[in-house]
C-alpha atoms as a PDB file:
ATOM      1  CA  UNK A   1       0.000   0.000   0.000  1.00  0.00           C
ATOM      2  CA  UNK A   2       1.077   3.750  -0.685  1.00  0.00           C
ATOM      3  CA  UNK A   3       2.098   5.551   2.236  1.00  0.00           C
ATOM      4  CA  UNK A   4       1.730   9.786   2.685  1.00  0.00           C
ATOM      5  CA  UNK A   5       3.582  11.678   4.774  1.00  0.00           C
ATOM      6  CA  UNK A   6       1.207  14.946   5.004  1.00  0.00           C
ATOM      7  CA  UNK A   7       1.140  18.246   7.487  1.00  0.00           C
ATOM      8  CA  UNK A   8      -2.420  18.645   9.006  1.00  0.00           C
ATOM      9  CA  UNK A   9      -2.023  22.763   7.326  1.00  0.00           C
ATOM     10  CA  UNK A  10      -0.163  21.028   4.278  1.00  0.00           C
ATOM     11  CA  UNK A  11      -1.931  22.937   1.058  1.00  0.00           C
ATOM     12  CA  UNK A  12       0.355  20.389  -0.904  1.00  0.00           C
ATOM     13  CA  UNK A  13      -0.305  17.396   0.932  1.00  0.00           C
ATOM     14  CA  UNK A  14      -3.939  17.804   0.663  1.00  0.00           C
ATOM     15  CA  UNK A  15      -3.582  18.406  -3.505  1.00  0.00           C
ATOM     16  CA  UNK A  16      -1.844  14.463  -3.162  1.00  0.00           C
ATOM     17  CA  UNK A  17      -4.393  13.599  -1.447  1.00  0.00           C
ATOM     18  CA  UNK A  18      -7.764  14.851  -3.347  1.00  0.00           C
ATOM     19  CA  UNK A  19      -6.037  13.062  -6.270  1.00  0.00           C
ATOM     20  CA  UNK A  20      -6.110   9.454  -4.497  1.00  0.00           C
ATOM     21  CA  UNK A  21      -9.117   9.573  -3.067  1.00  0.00           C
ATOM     22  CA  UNK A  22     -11.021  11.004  -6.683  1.00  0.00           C
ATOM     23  CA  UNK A  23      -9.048   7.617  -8.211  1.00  0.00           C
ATOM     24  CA  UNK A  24      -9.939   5.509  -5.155  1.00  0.00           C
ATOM     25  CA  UNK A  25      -6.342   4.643  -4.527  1.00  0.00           C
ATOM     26  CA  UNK A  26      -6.293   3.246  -0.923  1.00  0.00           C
ATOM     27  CA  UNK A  27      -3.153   4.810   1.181  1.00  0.00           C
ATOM     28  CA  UNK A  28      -1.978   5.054   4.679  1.00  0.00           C
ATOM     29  CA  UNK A  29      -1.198   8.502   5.750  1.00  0.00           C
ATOM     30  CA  UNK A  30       1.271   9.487   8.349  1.00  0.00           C
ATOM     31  CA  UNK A  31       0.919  13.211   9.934  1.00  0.00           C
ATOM     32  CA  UNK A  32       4.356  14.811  10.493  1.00  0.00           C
ATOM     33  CA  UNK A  33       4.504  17.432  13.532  1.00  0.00           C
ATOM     34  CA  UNK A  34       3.682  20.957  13.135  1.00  0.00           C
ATOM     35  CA  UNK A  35       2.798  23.844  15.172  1.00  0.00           C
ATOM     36  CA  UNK A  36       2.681  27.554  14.623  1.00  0.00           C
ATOM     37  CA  UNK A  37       5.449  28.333  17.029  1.00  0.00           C
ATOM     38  CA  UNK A  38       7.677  26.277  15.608  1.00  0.00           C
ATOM     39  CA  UNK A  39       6.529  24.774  12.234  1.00  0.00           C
ATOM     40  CA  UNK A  40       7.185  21.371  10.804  1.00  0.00           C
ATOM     41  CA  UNK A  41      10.018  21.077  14.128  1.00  0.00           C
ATOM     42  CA  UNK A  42      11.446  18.416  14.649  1.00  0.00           C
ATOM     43  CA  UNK A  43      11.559  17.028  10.960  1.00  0.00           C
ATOM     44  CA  UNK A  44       9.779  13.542  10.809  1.00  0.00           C
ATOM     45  CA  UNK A  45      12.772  11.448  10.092  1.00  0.00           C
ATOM     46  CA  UNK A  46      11.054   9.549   6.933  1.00  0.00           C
ATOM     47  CA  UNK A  47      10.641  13.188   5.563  1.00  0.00           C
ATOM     48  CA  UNK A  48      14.079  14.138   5.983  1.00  0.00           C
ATOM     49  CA  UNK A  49      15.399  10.438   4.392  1.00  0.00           C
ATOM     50  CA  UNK A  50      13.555  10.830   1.268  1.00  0.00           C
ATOM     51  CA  UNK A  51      12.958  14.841   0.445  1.00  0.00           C
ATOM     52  CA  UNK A  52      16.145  16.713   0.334  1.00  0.00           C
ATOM     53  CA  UNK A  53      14.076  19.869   1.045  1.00  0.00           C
ATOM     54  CA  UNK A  54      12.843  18.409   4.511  1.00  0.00           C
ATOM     55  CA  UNK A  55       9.169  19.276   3.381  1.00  0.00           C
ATOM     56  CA  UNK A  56       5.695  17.299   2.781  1.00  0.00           C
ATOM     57  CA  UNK A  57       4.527  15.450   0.915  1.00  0.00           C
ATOM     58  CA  UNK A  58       6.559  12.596   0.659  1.00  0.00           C
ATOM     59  CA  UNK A  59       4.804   9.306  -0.983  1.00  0.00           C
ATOM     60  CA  UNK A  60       6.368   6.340  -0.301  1.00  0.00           C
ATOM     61  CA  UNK A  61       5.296   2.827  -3.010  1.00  0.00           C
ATOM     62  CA  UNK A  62       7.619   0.276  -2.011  1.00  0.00           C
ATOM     63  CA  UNK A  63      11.272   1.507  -2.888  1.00  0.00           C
ATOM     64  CA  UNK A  64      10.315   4.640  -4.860  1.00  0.00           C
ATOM     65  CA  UNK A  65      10.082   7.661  -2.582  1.00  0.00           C
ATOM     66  CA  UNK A  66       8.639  10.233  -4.250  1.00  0.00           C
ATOM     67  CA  UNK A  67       8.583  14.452  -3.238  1.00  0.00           C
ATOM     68  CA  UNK A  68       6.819  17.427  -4.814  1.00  0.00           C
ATOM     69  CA  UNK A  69       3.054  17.281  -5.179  1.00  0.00           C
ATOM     70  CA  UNK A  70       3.294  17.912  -9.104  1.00  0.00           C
ATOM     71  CA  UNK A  71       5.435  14.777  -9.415  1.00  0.00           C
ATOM     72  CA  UNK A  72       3.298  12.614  -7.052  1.00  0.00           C
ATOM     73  CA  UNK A  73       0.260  13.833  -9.125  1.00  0.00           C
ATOM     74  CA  UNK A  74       1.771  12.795 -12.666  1.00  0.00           C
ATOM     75  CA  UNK A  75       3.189   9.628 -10.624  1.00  0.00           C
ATOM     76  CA  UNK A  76      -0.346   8.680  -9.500  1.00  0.00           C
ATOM     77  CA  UNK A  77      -1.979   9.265 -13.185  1.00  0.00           C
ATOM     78  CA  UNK A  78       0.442   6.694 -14.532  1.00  0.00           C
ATOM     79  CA  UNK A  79      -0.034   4.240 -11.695  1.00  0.00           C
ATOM     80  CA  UNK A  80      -3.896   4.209 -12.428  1.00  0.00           C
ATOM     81  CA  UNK A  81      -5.219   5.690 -15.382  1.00  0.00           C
ATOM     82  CA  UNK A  82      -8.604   5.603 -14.729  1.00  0.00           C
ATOM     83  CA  UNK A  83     -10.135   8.194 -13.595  1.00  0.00           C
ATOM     84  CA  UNK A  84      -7.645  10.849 -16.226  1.00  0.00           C
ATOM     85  CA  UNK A  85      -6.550  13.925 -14.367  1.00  0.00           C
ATOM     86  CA  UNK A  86      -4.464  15.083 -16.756  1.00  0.00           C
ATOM     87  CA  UNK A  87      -6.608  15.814 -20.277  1.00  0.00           C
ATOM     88  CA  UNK A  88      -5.715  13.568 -23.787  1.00  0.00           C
ATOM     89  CA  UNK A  89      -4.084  15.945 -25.909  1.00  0.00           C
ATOM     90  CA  UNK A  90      -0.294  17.180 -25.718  1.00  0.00           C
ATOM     91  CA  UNK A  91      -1.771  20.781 -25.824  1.00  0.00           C
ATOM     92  CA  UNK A  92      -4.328  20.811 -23.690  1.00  0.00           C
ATOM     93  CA  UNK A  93      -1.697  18.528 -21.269  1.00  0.00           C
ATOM     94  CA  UNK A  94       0.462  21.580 -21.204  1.00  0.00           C
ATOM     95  CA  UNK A  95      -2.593  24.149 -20.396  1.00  0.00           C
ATOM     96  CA  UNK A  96      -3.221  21.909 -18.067  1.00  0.00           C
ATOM     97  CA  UNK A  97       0.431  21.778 -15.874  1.00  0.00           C
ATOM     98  CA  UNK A  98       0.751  25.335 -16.948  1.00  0.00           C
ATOM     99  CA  UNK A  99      -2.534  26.166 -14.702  1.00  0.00           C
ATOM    100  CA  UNK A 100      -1.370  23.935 -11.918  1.00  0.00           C
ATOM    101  CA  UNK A 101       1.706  26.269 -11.553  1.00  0.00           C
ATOM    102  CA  UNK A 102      -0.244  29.191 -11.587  1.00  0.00           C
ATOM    103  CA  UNK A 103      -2.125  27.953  -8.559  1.00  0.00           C
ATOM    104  CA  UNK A 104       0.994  26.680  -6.732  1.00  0.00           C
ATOM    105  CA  UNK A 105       3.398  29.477  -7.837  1.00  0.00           C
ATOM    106  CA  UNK A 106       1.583  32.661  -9.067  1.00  0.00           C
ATOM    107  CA  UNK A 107      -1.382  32.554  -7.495  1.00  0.00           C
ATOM    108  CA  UNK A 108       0.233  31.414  -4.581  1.00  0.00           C
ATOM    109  CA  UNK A 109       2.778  34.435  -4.228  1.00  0.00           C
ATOM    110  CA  UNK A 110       0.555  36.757  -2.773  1.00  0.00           C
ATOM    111  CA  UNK A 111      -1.097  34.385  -0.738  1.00  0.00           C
ATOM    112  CA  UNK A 112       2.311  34.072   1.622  1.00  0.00           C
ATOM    113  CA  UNK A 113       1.744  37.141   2.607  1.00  0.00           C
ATOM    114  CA  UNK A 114      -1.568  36.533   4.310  1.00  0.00           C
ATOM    115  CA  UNK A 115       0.064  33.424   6.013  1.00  0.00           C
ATOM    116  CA  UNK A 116       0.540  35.755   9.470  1.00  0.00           C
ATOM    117  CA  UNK A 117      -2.874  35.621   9.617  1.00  0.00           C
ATOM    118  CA  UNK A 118      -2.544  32.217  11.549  1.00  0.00           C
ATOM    119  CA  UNK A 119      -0.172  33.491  14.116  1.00  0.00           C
ATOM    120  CA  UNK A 120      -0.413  35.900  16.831  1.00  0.00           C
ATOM    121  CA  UNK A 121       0.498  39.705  16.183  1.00  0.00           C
ATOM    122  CA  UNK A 122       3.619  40.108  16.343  1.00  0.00           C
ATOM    123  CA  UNK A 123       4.940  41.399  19.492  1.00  0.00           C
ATOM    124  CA  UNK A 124       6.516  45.088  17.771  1.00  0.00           C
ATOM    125  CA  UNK A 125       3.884  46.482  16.417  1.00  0.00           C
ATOM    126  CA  UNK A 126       6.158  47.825  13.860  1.00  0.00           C
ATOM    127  CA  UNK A 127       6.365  44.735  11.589  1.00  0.00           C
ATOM    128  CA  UNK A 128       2.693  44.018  12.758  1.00  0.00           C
ATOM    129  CA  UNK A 129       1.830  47.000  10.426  1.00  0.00           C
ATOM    130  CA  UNK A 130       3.991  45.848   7.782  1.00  0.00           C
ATOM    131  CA  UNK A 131       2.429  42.944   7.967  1.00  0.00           C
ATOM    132  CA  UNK A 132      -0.969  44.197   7.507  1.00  0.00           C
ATOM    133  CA  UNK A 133      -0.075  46.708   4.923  1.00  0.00           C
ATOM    134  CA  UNK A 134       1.713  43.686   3.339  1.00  0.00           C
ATOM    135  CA  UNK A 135      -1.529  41.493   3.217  1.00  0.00           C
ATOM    136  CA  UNK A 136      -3.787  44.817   2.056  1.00  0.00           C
ATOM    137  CA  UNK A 137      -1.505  44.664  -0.879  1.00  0.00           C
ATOM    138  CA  UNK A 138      -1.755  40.872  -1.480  1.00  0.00           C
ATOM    139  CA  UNK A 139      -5.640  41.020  -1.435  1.00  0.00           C
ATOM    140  CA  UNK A 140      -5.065  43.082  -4.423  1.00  0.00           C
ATOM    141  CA  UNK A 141      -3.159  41.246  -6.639  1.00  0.00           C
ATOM    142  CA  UNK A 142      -5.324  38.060  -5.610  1.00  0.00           C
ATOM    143  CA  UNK A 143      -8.483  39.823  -6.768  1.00  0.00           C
ATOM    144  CA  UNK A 144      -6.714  40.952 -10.286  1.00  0.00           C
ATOM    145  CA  UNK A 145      -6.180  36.959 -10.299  1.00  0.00           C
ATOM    146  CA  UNK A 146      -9.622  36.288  -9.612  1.00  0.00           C
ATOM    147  CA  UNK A 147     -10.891  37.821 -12.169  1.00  0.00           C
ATOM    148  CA  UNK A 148      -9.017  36.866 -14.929  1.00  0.00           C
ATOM    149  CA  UNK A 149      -9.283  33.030 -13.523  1.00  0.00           C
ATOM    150  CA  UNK A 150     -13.103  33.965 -13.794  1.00  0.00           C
ATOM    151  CA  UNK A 151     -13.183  35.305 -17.235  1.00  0.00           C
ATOM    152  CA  UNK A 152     -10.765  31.935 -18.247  1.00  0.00           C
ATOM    153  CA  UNK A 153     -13.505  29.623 -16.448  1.00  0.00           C
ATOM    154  CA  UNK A 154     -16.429  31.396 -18.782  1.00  0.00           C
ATOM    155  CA  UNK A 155     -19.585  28.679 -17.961  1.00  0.00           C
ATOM    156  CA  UNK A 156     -17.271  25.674 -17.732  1.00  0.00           C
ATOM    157  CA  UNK A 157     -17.552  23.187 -14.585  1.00  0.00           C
ATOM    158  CA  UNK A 158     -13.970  22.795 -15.052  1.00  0.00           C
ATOM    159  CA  UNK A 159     -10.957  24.836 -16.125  1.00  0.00           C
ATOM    160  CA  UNK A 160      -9.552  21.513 -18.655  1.00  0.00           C
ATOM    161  CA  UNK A 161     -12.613  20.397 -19.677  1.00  0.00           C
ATOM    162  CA  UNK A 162     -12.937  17.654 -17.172  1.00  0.00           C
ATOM    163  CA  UNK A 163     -11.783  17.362 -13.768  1.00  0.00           C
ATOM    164  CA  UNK A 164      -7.658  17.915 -14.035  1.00  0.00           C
ATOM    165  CA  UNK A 165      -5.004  18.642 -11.704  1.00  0.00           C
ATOM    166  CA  UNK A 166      -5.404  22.388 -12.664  1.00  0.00           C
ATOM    167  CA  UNK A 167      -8.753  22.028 -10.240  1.00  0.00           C
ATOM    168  CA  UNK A 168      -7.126  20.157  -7.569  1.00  0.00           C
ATOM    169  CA  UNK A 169      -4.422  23.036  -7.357  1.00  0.00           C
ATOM    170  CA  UNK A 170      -6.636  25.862  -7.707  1.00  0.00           C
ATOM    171  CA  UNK A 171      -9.217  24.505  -5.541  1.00  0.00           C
ATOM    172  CA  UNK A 172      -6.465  24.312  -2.956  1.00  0.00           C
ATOM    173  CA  UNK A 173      -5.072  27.579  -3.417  1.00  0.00           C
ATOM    174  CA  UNK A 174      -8.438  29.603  -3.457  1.00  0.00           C
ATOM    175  CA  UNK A 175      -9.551  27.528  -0.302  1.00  0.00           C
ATOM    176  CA  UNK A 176      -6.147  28.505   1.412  1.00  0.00           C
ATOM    177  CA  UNK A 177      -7.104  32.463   0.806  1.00  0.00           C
ATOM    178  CA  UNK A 178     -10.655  32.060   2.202  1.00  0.00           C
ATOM    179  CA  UNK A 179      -9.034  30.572   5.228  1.00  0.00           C
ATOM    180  CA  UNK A 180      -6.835  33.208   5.425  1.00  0.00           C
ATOM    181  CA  UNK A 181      -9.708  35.980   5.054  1.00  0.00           C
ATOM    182  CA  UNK A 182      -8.547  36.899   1.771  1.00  0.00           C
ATOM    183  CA  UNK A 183     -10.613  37.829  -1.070  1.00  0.00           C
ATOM    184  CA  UNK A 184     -14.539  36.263  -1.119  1.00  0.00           C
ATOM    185  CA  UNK A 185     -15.854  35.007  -4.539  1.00  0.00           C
ATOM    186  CA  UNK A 186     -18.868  37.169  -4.611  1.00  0.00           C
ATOM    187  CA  UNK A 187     -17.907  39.089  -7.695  1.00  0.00           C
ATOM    188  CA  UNK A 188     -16.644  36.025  -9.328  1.00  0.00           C
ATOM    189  CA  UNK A 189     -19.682  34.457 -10.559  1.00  0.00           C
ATOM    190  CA  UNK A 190     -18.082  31.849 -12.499  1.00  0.00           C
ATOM    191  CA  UNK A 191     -15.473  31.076 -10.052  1.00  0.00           C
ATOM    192  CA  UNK A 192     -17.853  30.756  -7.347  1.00  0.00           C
ATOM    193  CA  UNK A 193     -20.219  28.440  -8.988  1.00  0.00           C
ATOM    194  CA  UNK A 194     -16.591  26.148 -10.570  1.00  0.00           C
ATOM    195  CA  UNK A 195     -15.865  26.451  -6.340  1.00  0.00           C
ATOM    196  CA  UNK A 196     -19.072  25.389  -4.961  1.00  0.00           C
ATOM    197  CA  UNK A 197     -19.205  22.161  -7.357  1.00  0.00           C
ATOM    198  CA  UNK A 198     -15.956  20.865  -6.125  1.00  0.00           C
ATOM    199  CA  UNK A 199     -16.367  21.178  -2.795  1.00  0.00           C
ATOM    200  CA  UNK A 200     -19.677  19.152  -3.516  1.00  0.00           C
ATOM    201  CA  UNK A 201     -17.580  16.351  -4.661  1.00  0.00           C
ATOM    202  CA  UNK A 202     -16.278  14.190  -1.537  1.00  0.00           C
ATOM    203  CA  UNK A 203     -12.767  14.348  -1.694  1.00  0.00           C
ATOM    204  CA  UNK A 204     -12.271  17.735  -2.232  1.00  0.00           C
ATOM    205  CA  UNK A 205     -15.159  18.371   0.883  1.00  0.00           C
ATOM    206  CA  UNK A 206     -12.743  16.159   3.008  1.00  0.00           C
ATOM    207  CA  UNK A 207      -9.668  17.899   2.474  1.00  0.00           C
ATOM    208  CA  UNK A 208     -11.279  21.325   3.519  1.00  0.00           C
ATOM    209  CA  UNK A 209     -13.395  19.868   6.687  1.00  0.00           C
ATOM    210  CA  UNK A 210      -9.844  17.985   7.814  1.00  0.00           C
ATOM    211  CA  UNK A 211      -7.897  21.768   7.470  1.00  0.00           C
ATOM    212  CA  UNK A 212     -10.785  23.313   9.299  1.00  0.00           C
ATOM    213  CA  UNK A 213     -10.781  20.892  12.003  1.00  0.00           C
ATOM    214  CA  UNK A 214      -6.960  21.102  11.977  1.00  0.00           C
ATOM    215  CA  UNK A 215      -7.381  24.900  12.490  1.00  0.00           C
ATOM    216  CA  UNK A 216      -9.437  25.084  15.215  1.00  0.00           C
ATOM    217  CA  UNK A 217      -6.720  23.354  17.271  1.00  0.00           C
ATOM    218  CA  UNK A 218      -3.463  24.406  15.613  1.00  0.00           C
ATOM    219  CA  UNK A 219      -4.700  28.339  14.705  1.00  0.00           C
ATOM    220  CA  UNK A 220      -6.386  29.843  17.580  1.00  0.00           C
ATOM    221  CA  UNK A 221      -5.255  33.392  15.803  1.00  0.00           C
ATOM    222  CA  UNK A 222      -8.065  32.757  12.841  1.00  0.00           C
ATOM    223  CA  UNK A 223     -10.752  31.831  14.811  1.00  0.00           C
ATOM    224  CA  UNK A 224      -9.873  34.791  17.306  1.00  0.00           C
ATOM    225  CA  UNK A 225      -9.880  37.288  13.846  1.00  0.00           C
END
């Protein structure tokens, strides 16, 4: 059987994990320690073994130790097929990775600097302002993104034409800035509606009801906001 090393607050680790659970791959998972004072410390010792950057996810089938949630993903879609998450067509294949990045790496950017959000204000209220001014600015550039993910989405259910890897990332990346009390979807009509289905489906309803859950014990800071 697979095995997943994952962090409870993992954005990554959850995109692994939506995958096996929409293919129905069964997997043990492993939770590596992590709390807000002091991160992923002390490194789990099968995450430092295997992932020279000392970060989750690390999948683990037989001998092959695998890192970095894109490869796991294209890993996975060889292993089994069926269901596709990656669509038929060298072209649209390359839209699709291309939009997967965007979630993890351009969306994303801004996103970090919402992350103090889960944390306590910082004790000189200095760099607390900086912070906030910092996340003010963020909001911004995540809106800009919203809308031109919006516009891209049009009336589709999905940005590849069926469920792809580009969902799973963006899913995980626009749930991450709602946690954070980023930007809502209000004036995103299709973006809202392309949300709302997937968190319909069960594995993607999962992975947000486990980060809640994790929240409310690891992030006192967002529930006190």
């Amino acid at each position: 059987m697979l095995k997943l090393y994952v962090g409870p607050l993992s954005l990554f680790s959850r995109k692994v994990e939506i995958a096996l659970r929409e293919k129905g791959i069964a997997y043990e998972r492993e939770f590596v320690a992590f709390t807000q004072e002091r991160g992923y410390e002390p490194k789990h010792p099968a995450v430092l073994a295997h992932n020279p950057k000392h970060q989750v996810p690390v999948l683990i089938d037989g001998d092959l130790a695998l890192f970095d949630s894109t490869v796991i993903l294209e890993y996975l879609d060889e292993l089994c097929p069926e269901p596709p998450l990656y669509p038929a067509t060298p072209q649209d294949r390359v839209r699709c990775r291309l939009l997967e990045l965007d979630a993890d790496e351009i969306l994303f950017a801004p996103v970090r600097n919402l992350l103090f959000r889960t944390e306590p204000p910082h004790a000189d209220a200095h760099t607390h302002a900086a912070r906030v001014a910092a996340g003010k600015a963020a909001e911004g550039a995540i809106s800009a993104r919203f809308a031109e993910l919006d516009a891209r989405l049009r009336h589709d259910d999905f940005f590849c034409g069926a469920l792809s890897v580009a969902d799973i990332g963006l899913f995980m990346t626009v749930l991450f800035i709602q946690r954070l009390g980023g930007p809502k979807l209000d004036s995103h009509a299709n973006l809202a509606r392309w949300y709302r289905g997937l968190l319909a489906r069960p594995a993607f309803s999962q992975a947000a009801a486990e980060i809640a859950a994790a929240d409310r014990e690891l992030s006192p800071a967002l529930a006190a906001g």
